[in-house]
PDB file of N, CA and C in Angstrom:
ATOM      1  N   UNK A   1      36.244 -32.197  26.555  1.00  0.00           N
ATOM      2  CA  UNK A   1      35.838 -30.861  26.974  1.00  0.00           C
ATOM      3  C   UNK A   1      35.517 -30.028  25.733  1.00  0.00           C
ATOM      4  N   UNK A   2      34.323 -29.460  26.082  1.00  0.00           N
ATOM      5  CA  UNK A   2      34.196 -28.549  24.600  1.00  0.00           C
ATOM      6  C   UNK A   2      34.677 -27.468  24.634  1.00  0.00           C
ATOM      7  N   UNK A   3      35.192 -26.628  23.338  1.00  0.00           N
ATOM      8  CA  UNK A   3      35.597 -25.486  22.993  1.00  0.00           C
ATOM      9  C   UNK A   3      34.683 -24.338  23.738  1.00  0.00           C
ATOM     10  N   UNK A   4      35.225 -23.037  23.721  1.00  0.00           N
ATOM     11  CA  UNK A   4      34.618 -22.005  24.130  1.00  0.00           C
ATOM     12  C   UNK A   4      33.707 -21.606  23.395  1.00  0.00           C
ATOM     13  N   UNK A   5      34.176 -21.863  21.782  1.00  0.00           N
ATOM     14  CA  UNK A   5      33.217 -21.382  20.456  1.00  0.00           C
ATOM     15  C   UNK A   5      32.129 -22.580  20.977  1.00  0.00           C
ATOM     16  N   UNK A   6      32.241 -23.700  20.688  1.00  0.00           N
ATOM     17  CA  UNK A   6      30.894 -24.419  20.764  1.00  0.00           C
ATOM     18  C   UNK A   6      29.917 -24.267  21.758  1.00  0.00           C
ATOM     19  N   UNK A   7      30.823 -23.736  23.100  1.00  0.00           N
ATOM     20  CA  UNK A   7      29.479 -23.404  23.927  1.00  0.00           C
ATOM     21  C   UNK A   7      28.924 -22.272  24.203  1.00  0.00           C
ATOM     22  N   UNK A   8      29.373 -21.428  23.667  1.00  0.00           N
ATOM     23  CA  UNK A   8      28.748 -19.733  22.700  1.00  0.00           C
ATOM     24  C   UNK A   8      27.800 -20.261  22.407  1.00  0.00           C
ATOM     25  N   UNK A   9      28.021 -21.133  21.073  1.00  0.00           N
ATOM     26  CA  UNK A   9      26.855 -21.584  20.014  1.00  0.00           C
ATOM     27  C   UNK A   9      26.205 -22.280  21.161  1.00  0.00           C
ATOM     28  N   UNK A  10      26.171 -23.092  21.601  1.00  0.00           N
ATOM     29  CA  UNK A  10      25.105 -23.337  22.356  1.00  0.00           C
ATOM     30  C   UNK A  10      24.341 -22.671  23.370  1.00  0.00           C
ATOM     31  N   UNK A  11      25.078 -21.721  23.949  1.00  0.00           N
ATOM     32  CA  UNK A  11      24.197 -20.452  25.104  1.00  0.00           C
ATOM     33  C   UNK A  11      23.351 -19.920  23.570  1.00  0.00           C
ATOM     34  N   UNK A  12      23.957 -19.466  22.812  1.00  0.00           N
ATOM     35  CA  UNK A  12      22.856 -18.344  21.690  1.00  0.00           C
ATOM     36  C   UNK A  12      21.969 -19.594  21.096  1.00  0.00           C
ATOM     37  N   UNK A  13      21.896 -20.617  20.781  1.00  0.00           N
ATOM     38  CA  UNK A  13      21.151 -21.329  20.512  1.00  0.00           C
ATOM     39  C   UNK A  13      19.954 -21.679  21.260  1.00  0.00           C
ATOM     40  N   UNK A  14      20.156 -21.374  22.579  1.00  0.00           N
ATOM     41  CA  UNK A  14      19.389 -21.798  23.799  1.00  0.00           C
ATOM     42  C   UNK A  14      18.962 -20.270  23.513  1.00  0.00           C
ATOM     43  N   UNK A  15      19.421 -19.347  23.607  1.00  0.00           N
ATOM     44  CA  UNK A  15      18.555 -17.916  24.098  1.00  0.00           C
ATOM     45  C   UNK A  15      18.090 -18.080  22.949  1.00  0.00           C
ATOM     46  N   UNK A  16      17.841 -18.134  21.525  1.00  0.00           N
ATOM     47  CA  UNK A  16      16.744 -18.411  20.507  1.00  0.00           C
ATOM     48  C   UNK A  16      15.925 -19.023  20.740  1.00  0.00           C
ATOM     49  N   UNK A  17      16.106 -20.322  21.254  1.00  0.00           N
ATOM     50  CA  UNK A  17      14.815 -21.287  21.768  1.00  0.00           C
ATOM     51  C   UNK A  17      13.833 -20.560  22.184  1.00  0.00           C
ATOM     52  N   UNK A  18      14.459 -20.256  23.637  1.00  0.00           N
ATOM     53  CA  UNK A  18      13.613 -19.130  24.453  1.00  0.00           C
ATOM     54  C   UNK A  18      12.888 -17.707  24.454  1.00  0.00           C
ATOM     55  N   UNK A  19      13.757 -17.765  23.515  1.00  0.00           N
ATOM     56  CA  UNK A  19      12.852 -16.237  22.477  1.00  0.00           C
ATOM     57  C   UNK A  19      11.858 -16.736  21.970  1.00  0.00           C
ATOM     58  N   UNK A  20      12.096 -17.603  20.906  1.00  0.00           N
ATOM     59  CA  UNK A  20      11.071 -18.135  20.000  1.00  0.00           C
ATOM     60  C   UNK A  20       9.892 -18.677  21.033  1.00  0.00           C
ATOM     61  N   UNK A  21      10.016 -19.285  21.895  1.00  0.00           N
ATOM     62  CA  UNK A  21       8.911 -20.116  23.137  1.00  0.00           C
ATOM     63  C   UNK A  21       8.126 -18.588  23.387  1.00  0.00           C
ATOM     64  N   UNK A  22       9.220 -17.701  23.843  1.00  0.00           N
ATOM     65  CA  UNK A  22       8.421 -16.415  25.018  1.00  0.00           C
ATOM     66  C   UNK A  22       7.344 -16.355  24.071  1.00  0.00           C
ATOM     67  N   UNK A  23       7.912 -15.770  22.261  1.00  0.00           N
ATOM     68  CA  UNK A  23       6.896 -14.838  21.703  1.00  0.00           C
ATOM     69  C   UNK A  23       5.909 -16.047  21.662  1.00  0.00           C
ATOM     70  N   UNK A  24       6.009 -17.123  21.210  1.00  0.00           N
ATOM     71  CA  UNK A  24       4.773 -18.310  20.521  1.00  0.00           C
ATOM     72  C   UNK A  24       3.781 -18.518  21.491  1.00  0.00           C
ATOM     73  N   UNK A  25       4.173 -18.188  23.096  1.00  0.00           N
ATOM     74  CA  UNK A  25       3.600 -18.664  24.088  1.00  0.00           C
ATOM     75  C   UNK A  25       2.564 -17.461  24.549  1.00  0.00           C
ATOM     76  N   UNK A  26       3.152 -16.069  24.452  1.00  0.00           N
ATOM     77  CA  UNK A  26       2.615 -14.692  24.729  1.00  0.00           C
ATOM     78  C   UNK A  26       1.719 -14.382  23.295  1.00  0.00           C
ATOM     79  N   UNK A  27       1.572 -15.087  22.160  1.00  0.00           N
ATOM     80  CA  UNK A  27       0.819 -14.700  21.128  1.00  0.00           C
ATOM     81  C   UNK A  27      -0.446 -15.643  21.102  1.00  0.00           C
ATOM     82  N   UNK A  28       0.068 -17.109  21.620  1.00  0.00           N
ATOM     83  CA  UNK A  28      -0.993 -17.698  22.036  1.00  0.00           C
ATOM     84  C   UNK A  28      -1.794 -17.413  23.276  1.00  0.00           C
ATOM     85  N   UNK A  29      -1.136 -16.842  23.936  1.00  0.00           N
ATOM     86  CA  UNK A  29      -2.380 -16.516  25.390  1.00  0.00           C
ATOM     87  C   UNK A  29      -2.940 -15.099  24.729  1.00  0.00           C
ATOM     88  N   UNK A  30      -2.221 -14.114  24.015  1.00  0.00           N
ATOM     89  CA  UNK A  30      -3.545 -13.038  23.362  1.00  0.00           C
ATOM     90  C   UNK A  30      -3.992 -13.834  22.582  1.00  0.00           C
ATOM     91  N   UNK A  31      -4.434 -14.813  22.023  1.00  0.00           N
ATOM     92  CA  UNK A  31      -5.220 -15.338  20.865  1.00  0.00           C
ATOM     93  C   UNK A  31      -6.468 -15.821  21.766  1.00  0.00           C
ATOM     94  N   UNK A  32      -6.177 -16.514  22.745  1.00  0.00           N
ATOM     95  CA  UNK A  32      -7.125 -17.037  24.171  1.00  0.00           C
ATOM     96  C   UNK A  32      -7.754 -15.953  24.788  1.00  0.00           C
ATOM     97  N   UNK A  33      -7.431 -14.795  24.828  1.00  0.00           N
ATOM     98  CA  UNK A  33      -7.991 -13.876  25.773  1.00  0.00           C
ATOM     99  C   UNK A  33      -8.434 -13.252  24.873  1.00  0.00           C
ATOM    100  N   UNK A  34      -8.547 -13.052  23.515  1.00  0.00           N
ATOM    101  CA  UNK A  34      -9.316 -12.299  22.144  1.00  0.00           C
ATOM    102  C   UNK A  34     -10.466 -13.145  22.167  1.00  0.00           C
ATOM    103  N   UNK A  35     -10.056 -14.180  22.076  1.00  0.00           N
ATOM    104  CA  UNK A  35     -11.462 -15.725  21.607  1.00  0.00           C
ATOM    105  C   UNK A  35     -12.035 -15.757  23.189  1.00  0.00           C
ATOM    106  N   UNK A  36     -11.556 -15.738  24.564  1.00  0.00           N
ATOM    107  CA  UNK A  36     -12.739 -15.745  25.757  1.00  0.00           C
ATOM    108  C   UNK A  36     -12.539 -15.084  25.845  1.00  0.00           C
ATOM    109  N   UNK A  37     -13.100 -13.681  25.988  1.00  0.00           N
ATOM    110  CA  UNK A  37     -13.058 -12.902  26.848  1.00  0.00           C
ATOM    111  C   UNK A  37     -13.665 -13.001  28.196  1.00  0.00           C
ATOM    112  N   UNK A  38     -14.109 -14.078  28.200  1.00  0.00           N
ATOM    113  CA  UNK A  38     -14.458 -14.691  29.555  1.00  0.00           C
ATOM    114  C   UNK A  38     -13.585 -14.818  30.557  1.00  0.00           C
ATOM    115  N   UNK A  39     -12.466 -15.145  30.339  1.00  0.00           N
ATOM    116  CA  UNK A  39     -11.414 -15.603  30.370  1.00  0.00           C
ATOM    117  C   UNK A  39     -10.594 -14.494  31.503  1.00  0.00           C
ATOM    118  N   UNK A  40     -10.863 -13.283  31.631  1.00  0.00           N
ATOM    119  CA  UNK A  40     -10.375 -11.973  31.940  1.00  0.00           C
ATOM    120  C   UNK A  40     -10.488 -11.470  33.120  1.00  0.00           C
ATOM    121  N   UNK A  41      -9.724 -11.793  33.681  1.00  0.00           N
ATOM    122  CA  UNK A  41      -9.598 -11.536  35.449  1.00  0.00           C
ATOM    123  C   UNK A  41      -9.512 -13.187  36.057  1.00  0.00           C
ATOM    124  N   UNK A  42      -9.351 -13.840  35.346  1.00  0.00           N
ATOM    125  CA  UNK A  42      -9.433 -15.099  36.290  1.00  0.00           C
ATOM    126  C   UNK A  42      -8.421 -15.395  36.384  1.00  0.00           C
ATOM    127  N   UNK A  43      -7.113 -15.194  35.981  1.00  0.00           N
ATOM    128  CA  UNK A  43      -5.545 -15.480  36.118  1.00  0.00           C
ATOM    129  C   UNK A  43      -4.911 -14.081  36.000  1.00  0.00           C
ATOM    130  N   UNK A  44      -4.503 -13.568  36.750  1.00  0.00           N
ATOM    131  CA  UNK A  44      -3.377 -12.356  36.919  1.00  0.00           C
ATOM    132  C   UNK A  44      -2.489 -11.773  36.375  1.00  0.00           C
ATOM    133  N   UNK A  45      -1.558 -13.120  36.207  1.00  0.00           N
ATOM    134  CA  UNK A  45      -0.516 -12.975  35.337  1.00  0.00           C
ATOM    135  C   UNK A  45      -1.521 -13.255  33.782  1.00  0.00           C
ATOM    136  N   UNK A  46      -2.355 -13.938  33.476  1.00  0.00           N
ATOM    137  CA  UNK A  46      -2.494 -13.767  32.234  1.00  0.00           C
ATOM    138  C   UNK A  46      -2.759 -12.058  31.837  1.00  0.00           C
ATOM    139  N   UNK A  47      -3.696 -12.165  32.467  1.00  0.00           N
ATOM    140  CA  UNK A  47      -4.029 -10.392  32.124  1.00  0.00           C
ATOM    141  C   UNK A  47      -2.799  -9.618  32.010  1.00  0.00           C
ATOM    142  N   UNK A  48      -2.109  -9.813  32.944  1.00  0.00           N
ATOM    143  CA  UNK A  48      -0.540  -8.649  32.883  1.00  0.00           C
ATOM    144  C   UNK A  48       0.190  -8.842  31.417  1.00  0.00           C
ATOM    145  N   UNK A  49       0.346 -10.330  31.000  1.00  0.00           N
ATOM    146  CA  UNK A  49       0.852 -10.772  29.519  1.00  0.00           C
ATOM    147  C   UNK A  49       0.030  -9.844  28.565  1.00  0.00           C
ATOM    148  N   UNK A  50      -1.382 -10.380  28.905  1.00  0.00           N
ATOM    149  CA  UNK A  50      -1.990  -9.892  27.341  1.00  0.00           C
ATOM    150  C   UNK A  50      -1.805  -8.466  27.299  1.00  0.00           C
ATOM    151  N   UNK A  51      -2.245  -7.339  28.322  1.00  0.00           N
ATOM    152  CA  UNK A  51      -2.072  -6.408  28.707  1.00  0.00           C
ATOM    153  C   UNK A  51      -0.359  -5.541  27.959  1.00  0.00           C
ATOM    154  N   UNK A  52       0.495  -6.307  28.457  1.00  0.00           N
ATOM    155  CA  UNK A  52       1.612  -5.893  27.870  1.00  0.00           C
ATOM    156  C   UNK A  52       1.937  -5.998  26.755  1.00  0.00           C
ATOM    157  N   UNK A  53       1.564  -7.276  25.823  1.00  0.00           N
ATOM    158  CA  UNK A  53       1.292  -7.375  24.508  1.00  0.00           C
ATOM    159  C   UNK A  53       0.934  -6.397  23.934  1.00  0.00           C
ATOM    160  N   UNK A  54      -0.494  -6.373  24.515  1.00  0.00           N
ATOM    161  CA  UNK A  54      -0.998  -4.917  23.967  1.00  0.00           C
ATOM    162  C   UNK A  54      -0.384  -3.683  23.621  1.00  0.00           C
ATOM    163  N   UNK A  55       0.272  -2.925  24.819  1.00  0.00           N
ATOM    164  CA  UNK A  55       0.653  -2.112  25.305  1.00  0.00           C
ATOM    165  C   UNK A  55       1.974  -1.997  24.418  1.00  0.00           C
ATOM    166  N   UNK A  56       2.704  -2.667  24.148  1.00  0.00           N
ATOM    167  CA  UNK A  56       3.960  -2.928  22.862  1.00  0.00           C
ATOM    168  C   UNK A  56       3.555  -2.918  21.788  1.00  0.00           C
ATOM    169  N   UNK A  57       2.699  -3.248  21.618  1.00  0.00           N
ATOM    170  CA  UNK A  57       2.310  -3.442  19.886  1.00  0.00           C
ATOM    171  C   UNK A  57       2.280  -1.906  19.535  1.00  0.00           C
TER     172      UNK A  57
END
């Protein structure tokens, strides 16, 4: 059975992953929707991502 400490470290290890994925994944779909703008209205949720990107920066 593992310790309480080791599976801390592993929940915060996992929520880094997932941080690191969100931003890499939300910087690559504005990089896609900068380069097509073709691209823009044809998925929903993309627009709402890039959109919010935006909107934070």
């Amino acid at each position: 059975m593992e310790s309480t400490t080791s599976m801390e470290q592993d929940v915060d290890r996992t929520r880094e992953v997932r941080t690191q994925l969100r931003n890499r994944h939300s910087h690559a779909l504005t990089s896609l929707m900068e380069a097509r703008t073709d691209l823009r209205g044809v998925h929903a949720l993309a627009d709402f991502v890039d959109d919010s990107v935006r909107w934070s920066a």
